[in-house]
C-alpha atoms as a PDB file:
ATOM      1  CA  UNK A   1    -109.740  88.755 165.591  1.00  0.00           C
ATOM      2  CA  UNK A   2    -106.901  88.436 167.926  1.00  0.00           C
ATOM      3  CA  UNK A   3    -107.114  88.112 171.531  1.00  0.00           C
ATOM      4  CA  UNK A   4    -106.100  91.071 173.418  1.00  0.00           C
ATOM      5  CA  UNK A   5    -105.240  90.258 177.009  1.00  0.00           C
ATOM      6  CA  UNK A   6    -107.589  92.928 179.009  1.00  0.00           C
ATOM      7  CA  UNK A   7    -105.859  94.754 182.332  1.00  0.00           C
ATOM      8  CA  UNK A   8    -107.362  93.554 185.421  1.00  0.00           C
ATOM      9  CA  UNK A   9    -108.618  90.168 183.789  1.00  0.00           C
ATOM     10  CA  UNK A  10    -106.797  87.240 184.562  1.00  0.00           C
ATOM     11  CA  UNK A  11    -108.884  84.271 183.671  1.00  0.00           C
ATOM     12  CA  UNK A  12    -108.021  81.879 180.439  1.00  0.00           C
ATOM     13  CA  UNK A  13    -108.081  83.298 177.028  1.00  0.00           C
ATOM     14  CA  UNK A  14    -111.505  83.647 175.733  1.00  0.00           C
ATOM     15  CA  UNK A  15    -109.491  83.016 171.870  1.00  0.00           C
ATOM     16  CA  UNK A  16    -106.709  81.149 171.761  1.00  0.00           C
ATOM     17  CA  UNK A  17    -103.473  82.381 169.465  1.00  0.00           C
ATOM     18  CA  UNK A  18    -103.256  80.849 166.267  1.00  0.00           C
ATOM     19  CA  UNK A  19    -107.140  80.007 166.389  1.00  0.00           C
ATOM     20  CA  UNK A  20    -108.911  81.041 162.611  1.00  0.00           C
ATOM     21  CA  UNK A  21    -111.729  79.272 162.792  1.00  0.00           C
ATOM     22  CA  UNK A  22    -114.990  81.528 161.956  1.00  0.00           C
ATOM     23  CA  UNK A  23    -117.006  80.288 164.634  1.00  0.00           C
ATOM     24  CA  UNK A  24    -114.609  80.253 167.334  1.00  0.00           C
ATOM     25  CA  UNK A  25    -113.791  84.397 166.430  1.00  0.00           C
ATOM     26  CA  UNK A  26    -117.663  84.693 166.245  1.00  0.00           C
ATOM     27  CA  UNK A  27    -118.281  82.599 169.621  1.00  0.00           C
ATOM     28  CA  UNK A  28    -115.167  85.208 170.880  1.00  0.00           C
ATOM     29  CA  UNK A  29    -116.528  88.698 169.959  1.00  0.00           C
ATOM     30  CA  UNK A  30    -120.079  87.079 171.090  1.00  0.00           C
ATOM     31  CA  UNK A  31    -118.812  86.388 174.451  1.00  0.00           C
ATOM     32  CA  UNK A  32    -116.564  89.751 174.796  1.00  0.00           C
ATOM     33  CA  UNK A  33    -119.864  91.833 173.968  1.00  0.00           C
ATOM     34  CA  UNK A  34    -121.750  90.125 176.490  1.00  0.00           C
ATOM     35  CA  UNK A  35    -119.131  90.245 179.308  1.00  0.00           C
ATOM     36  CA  UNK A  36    -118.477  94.159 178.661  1.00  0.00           C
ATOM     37  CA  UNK A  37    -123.006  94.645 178.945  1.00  0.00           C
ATOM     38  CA  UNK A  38    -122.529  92.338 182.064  1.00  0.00           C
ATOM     39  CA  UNK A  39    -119.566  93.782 183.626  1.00  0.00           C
ATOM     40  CA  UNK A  40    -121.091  97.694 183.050  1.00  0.00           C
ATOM     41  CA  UNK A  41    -124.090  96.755 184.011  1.00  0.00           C
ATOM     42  CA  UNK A  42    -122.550  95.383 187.327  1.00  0.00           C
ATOM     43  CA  UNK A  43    -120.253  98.254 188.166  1.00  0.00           C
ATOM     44  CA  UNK A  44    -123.458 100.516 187.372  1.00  0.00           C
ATOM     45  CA  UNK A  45    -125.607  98.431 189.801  1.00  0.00           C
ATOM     46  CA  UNK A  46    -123.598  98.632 192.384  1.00  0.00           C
ATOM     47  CA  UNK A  47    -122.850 102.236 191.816  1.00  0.00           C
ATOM     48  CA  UNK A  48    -119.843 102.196 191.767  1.00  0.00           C
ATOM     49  CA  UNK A  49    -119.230 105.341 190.031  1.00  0.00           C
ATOM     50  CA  UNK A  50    -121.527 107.234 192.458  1.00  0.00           C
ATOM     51  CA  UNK A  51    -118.420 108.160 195.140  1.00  0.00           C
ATOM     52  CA  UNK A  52    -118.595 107.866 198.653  1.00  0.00           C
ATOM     53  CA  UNK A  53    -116.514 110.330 200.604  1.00  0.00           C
ATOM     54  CA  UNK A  54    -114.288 108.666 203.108  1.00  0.00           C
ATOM     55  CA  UNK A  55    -114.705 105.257 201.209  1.00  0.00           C
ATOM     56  CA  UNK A  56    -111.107 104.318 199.399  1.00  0.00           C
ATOM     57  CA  UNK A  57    -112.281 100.783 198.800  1.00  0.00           C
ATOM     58  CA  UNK A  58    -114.968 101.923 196.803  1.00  0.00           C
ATOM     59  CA  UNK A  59    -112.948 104.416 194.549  1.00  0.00           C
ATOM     60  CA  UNK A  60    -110.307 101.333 194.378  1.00  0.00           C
ATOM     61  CA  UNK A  61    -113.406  99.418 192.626  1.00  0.00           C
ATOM     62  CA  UNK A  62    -113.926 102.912 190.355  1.00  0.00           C
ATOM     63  CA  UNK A  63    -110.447 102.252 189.000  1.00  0.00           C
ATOM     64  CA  UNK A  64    -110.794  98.898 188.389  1.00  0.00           C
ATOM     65  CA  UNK A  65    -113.810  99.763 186.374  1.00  0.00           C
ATOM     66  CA  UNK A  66    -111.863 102.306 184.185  1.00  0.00           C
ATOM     67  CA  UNK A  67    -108.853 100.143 183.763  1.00  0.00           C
ATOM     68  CA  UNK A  68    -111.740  97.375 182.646  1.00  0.00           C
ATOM     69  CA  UNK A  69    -113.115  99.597 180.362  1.00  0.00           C
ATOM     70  CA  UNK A  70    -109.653 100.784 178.884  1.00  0.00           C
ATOM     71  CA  UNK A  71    -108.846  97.297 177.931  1.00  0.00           C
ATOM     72  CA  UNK A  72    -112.429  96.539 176.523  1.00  0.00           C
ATOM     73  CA  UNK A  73    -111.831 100.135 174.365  1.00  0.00           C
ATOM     74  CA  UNK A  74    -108.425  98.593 173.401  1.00  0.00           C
ATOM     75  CA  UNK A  75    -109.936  95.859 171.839  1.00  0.00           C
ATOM     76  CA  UNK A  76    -110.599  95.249 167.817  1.00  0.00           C
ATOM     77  CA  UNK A  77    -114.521  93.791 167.768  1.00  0.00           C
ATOM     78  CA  UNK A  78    -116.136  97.403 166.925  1.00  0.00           C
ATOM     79  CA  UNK A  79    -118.823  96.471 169.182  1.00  0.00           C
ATOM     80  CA  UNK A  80    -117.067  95.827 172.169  1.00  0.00           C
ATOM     81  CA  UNK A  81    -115.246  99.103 171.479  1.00  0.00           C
ATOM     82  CA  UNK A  82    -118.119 101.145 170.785  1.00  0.00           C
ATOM     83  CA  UNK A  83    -119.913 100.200 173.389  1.00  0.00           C
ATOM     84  CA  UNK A  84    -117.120 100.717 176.166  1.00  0.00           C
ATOM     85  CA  UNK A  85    -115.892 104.215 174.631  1.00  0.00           C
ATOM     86  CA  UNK A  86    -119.405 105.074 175.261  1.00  0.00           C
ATOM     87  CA  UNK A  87    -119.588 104.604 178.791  1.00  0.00           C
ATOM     88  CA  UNK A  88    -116.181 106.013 178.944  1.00  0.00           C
ATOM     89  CA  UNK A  89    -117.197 109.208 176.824  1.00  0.00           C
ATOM     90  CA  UNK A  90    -119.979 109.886 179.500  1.00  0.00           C
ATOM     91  CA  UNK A  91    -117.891 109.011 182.823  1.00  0.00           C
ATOM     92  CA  UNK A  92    -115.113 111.571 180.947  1.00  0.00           C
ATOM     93  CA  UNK A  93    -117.842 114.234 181.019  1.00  0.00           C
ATOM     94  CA  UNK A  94    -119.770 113.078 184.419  1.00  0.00           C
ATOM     95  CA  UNK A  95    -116.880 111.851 186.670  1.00  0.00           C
ATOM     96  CA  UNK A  96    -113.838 114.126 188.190  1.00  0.00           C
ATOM     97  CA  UNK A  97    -110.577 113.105 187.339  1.00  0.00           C
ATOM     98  CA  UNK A  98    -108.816 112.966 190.782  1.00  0.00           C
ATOM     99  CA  UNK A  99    -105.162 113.448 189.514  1.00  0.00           C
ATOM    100  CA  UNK A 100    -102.799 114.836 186.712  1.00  0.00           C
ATOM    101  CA  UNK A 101    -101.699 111.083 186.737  1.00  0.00           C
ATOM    102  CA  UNK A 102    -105.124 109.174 186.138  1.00  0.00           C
ATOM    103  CA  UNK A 103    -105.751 111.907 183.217  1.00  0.00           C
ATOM    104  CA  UNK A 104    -102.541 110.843 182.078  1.00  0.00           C
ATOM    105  CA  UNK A 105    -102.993 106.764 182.871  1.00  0.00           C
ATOM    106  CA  UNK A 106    -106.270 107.284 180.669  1.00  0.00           C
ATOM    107  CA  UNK A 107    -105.029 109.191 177.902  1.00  0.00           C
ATOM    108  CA  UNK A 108    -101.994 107.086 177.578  1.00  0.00           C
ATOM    109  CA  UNK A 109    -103.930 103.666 177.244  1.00  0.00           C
ATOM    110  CA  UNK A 110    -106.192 105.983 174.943  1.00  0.00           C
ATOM    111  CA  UNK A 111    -102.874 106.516 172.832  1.00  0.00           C
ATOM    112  CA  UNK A 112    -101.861 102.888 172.564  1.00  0.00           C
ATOM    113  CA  UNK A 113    -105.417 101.453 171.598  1.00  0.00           C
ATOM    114  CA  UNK A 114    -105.430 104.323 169.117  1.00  0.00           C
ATOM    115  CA  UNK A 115    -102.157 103.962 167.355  1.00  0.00           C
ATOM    116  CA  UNK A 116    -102.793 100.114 167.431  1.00  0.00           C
ATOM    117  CA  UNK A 117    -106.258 100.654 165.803  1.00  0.00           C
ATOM    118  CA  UNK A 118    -104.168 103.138 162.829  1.00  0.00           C
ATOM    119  CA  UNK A 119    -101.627 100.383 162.627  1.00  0.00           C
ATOM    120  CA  UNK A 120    -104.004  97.712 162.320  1.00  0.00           C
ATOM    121  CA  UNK A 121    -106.193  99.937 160.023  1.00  0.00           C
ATOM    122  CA  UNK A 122    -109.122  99.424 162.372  1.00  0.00           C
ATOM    123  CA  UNK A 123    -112.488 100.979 162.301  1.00  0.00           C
ATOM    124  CA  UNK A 124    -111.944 101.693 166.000  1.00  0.00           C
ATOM    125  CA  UNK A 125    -110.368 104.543 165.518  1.00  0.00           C
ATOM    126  CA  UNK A 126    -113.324 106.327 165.483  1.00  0.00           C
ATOM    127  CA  UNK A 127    -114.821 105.300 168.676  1.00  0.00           C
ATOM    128  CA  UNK A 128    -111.251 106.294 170.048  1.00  0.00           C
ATOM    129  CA  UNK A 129    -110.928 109.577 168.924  1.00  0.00           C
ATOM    130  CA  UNK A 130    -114.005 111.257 170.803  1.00  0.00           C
ATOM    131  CA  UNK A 131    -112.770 109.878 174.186  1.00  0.00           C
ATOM    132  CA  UNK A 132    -108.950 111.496 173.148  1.00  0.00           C
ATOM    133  CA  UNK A 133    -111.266 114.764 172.365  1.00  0.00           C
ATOM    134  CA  UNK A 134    -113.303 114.844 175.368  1.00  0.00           C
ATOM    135  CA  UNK A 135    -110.109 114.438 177.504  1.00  0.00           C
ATOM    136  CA  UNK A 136    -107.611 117.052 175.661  1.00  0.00           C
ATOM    137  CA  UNK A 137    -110.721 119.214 176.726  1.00  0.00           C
ATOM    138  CA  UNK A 138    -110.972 118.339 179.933  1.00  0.00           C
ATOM    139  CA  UNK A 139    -107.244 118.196 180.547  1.00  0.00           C
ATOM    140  CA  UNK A 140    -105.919 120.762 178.453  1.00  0.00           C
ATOM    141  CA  UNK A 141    -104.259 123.444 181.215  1.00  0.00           C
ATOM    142  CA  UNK A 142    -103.884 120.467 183.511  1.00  0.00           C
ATOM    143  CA  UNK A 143    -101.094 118.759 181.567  1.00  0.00           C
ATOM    144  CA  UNK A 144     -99.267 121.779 180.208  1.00  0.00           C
ATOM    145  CA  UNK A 145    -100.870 121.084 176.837  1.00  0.00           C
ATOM    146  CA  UNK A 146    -100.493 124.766 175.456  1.00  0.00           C
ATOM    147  CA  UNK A 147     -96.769 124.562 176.187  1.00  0.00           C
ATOM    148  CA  UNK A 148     -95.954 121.269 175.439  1.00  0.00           C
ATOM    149  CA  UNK A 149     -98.461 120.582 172.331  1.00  0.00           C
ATOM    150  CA  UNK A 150     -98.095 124.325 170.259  1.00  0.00           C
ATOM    151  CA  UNK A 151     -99.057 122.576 166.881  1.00  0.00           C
ATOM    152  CA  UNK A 152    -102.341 120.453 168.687  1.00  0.00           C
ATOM    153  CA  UNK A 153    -104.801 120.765 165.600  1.00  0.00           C
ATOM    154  CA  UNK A 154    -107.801 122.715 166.929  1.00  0.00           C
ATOM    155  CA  UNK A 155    -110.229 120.684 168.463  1.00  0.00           C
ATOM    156  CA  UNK A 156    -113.290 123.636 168.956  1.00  0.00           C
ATOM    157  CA  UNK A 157    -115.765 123.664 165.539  1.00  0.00           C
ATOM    158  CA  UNK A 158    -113.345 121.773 163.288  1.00  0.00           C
ATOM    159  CA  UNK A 159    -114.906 119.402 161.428  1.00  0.00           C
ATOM    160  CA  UNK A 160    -111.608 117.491 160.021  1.00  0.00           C
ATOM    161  CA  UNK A 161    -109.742 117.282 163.661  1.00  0.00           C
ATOM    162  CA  UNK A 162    -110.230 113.361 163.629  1.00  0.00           C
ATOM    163  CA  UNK A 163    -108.555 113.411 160.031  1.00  0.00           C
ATOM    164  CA  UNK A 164    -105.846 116.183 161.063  1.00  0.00           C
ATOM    165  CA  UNK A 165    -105.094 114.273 165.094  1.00  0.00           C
ATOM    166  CA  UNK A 166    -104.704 110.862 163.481  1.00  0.00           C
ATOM    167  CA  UNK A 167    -101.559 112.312 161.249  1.00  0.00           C
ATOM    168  CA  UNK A 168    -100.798 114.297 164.470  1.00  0.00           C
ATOM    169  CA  UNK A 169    -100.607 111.437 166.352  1.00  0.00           C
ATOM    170  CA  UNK A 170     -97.482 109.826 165.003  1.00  0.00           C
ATOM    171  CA  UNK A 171     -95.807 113.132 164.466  1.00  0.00           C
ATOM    172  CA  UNK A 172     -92.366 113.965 166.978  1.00  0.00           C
ATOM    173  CA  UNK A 173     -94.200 116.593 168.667  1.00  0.00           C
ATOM    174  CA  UNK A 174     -96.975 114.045 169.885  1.00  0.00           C
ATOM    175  CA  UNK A 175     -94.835 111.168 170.672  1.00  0.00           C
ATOM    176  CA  UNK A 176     -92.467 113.503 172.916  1.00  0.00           C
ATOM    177  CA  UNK A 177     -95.216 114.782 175.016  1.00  0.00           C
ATOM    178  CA  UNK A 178     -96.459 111.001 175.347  1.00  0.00           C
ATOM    179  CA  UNK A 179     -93.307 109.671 175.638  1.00  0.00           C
ATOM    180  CA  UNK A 180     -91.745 112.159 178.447  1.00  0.00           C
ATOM    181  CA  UNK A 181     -95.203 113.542 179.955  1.00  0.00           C
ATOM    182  CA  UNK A 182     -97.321 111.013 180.068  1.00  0.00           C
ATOM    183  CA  UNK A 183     -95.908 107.499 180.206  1.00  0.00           C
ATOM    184  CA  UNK A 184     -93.718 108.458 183.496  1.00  0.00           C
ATOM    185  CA  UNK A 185     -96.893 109.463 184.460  1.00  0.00           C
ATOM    186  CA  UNK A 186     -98.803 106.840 183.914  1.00  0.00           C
ATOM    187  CA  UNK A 187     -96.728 104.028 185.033  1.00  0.00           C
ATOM    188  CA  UNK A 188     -96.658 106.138 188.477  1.00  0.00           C
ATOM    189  CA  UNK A 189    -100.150 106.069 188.827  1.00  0.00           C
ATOM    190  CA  UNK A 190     -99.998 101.861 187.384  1.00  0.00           C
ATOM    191  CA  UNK A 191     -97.446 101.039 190.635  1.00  0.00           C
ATOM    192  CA  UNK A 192     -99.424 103.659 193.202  1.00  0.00           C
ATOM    193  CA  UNK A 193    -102.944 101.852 191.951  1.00  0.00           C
ATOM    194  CA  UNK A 194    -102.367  98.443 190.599  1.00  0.00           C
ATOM    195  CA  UNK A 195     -99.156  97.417 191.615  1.00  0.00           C
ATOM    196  CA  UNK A 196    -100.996  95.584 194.579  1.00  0.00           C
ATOM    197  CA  UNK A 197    -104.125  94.531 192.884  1.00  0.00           C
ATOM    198  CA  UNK A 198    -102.878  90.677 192.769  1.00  0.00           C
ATOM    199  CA  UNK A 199    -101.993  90.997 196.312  1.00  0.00           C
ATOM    200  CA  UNK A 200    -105.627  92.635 197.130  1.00  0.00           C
ATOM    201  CA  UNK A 201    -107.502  89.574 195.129  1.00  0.00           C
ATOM    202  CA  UNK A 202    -105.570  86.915 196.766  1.00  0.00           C
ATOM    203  CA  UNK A 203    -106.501  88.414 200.147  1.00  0.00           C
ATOM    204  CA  UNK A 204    -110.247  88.737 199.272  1.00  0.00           C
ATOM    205  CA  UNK A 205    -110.184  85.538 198.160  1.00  0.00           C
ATOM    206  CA  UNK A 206    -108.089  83.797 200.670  1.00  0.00           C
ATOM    207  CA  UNK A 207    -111.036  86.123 203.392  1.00  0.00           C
ATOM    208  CA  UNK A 208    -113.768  84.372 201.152  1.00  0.00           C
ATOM    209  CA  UNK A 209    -112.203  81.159 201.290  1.00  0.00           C
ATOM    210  CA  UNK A 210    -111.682  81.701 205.368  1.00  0.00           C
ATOM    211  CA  UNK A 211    -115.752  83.062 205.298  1.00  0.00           C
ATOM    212  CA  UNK A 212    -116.844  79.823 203.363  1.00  0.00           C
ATOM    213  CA  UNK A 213    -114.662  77.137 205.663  1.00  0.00           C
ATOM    214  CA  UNK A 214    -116.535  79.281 208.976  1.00  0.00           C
ATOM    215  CA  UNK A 215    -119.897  78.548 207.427  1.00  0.00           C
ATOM    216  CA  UNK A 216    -119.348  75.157 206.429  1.00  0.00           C
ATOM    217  CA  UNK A 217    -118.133  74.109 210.066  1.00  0.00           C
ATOM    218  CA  UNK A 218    -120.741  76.644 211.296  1.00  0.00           C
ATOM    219  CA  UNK A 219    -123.383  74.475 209.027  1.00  0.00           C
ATOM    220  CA  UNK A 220    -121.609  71.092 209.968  1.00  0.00           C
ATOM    221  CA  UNK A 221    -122.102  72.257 213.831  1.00  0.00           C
ATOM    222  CA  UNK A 222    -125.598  73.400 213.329  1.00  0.00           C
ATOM    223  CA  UNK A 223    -126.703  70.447 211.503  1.00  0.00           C
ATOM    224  CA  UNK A 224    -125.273  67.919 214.458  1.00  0.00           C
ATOM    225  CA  UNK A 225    -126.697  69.837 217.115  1.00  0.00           C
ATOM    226  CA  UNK A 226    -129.941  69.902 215.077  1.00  0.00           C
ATOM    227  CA  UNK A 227    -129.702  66.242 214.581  1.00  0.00           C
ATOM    228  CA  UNK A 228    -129.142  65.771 218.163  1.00  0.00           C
ATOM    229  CA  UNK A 229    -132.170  67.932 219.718  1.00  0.00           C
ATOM    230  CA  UNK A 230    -134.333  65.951 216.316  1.00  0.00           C
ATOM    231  CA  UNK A 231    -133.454  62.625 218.189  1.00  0.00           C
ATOM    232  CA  UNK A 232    -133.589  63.709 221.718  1.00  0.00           C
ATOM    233  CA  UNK A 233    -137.071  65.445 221.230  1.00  0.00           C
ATOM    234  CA  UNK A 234    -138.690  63.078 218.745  1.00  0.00           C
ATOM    235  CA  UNK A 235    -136.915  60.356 217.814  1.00  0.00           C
ATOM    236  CA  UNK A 236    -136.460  59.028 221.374  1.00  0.00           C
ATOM    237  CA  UNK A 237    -139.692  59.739 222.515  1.00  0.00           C
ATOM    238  CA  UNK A 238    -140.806  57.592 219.417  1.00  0.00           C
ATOM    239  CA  UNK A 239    -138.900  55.102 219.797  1.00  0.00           C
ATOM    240  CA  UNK A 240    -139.685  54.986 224.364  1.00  0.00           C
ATOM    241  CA  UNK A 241    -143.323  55.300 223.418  1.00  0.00           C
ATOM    242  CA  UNK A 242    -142.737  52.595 220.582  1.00  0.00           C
ATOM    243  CA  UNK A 243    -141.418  50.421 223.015  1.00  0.00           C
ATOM    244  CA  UNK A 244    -144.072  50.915 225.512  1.00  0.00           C
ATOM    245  CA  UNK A 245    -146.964  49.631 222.838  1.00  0.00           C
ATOM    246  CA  UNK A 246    -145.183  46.750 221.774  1.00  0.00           C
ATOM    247  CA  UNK A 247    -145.163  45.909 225.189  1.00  0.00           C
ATOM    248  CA  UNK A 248    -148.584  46.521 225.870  1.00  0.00           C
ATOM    249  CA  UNK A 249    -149.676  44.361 222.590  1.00  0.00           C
ATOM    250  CA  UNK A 250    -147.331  41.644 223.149  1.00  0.00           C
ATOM    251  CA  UNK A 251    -149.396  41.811 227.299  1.00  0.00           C
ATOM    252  CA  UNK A 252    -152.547  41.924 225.505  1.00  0.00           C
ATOM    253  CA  UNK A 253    -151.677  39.143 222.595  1.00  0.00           C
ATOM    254  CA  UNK A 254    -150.771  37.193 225.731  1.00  0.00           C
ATOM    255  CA  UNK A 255    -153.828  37.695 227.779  1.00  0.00           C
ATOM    256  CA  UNK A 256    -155.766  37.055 224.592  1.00  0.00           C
ATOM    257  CA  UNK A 257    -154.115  33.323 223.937  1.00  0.00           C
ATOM    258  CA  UNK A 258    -154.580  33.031 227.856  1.00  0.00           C
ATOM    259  CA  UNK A 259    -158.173  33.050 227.208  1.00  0.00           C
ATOM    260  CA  UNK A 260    -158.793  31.458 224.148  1.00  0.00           C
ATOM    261  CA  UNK A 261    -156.635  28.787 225.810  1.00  0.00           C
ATOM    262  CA  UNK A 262    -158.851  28.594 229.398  1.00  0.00           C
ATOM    263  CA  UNK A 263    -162.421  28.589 227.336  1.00  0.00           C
ATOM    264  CA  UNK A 264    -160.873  25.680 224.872  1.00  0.00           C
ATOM    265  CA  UNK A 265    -160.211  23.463 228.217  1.00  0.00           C
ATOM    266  CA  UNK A 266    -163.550  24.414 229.200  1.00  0.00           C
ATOM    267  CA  UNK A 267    -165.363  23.464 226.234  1.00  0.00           C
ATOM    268  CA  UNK A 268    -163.298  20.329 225.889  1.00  0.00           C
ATOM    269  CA  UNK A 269    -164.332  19.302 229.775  1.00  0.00           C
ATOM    270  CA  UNK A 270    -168.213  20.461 229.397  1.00  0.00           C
ATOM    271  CA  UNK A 271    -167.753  18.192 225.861  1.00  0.00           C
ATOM    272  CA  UNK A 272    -166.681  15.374 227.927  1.00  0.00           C
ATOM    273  CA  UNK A 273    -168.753  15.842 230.841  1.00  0.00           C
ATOM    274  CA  UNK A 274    -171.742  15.523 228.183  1.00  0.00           C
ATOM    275  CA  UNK A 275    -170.440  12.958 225.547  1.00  0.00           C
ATOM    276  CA  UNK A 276    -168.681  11.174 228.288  1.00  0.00           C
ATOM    277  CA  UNK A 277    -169.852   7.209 229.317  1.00  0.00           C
ATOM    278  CA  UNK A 278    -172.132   8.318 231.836  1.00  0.00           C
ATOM    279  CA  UNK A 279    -173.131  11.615 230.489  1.00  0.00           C
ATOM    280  CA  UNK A 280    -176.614  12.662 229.295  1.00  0.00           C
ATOM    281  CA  UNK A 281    -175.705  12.614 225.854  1.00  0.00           C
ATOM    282  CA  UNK A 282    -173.960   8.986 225.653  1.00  0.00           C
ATOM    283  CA  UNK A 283    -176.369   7.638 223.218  1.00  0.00           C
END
């Protein structure tokens, strides 16, 4: 396995180049399969494929979610594939495509995974080939396929068409209509969609960053002016009513050695009275 880097991800490489250690590439396709469940299982949460008329930001975080998926279809783990064509092979069928261009952005990331995965001799080839199906159908008057594409093997109740369109694929005929249909195409739609994405994650960020700073000075603020009312309602009048009943003991410790002291002199006279030379009690 070799790590391919995935469009819109721009964290460290989960495997580095040059790395052929067994573990490592089964610790890699181990976490890619996880992050592709986590991340579809995110985007379907917040459903983000359910569109919101009038909302841009929310079909901005649709395309992120089919560039995402594009690059996890791209990649050679046949899990990670499989499992991303398949969400792709139902949002083909489910979800609109808006534009000539994103039909063309998809099928030409489509094209490169699946001439990689012939290159490479991958087994991904086959999870490729039904999304390439599904969007031929979907597309096919759209992009001026009939004109453009006369010798497109038949795709309707032919059983060898993944056999016959991975030949077709590399023919002159194919690459042309990639090459000077779709690419332009694509790399229109790239620079109207993406071009700014970098720009539109360092402003979230930098507004999350700004958010986070408010709260902590908001929490600072809160705290002192929660530690102040704490020691103004309670720990003042704890330490003033504190004060008050040492003050009182010490008054009553006082009183209390006052007396002690006044009936010792009293007992020591009445002793001396009685005990004295001409008390009672002299003999």
């Amino acid at each position: 396995a070799v790590w391919e880097p995935i469009p819109g991800y721009s964290g460290p490489r989960i495997l580095p180049c040059g790395t052929h250690s067994p573990f490592v590439i089964c610790m890699y396709c181990v976490i890619l399969a996880q992050m592709v469940e986590g991340v579809m299982a995110l985007l379907d949460t917040l459903a983000v494929w359910e569109p919101i008329p009038g909302d841009s930001e929310w079909e901005d975080m649709a395309q992120i979610g089919i560039r995402l998926l594009l690059g996890f279809a791209a990649q050679d783990d046949n899990d990670v594939c499989a499992t991303a064509s398949a969400k792709l092979h139902t949002l083909l069928h489910s979800r609109p495509l808006h534009s000539t261009e994103e039909a063309c952005y998809i099928l030409g990331s489509l094209d490169q995974a699946m001439i990689k995965s012939i290159e490479n001799h991958s087994d991904t080839y086959s999870f490729l080939i039904p999304l390439v199906r599904a969007l031929l159908d979907k597309c096919y008057e759209e992009l001026g396929m009939r004109q453009y594409l006369p010798s497109l093997p038949p795709r309707e109740n032919s059983p060898s068409f993944f056999e016959d369109f991975q030949q077709y694929s590399q023919s002159k005929e194919w690459r042309g209509f990639i090459g000077k249909q779709v690419l332009p195409r694509m790399q229109q739609y790239e620079v109207d969609h993406y071009s700014d994405f970098g720009a539109k994650i360092s402003h979230f960020w930098k507004a999350c960053h700004d958010g986070m700073m408010m709260n902590i000075h908001n929490r600072d603020r809160e705290k002192g002016e929660s530690k102040l009312r704490f020691e103004r309602q309670i720990v003042d009048v704890y330490n003033r009513k504190a004060a008050e009943e040492h003050a009182r003991y010490r008054v009553v410790l006082k009183r209390l050695r006052n007396q002690h002291s006044a009936a010792l002199a009293q007992w020591r006279a009445n002793k001396r009275f009685f005990t004295g030379e001409r008390g009672p009690w002299t003999d």
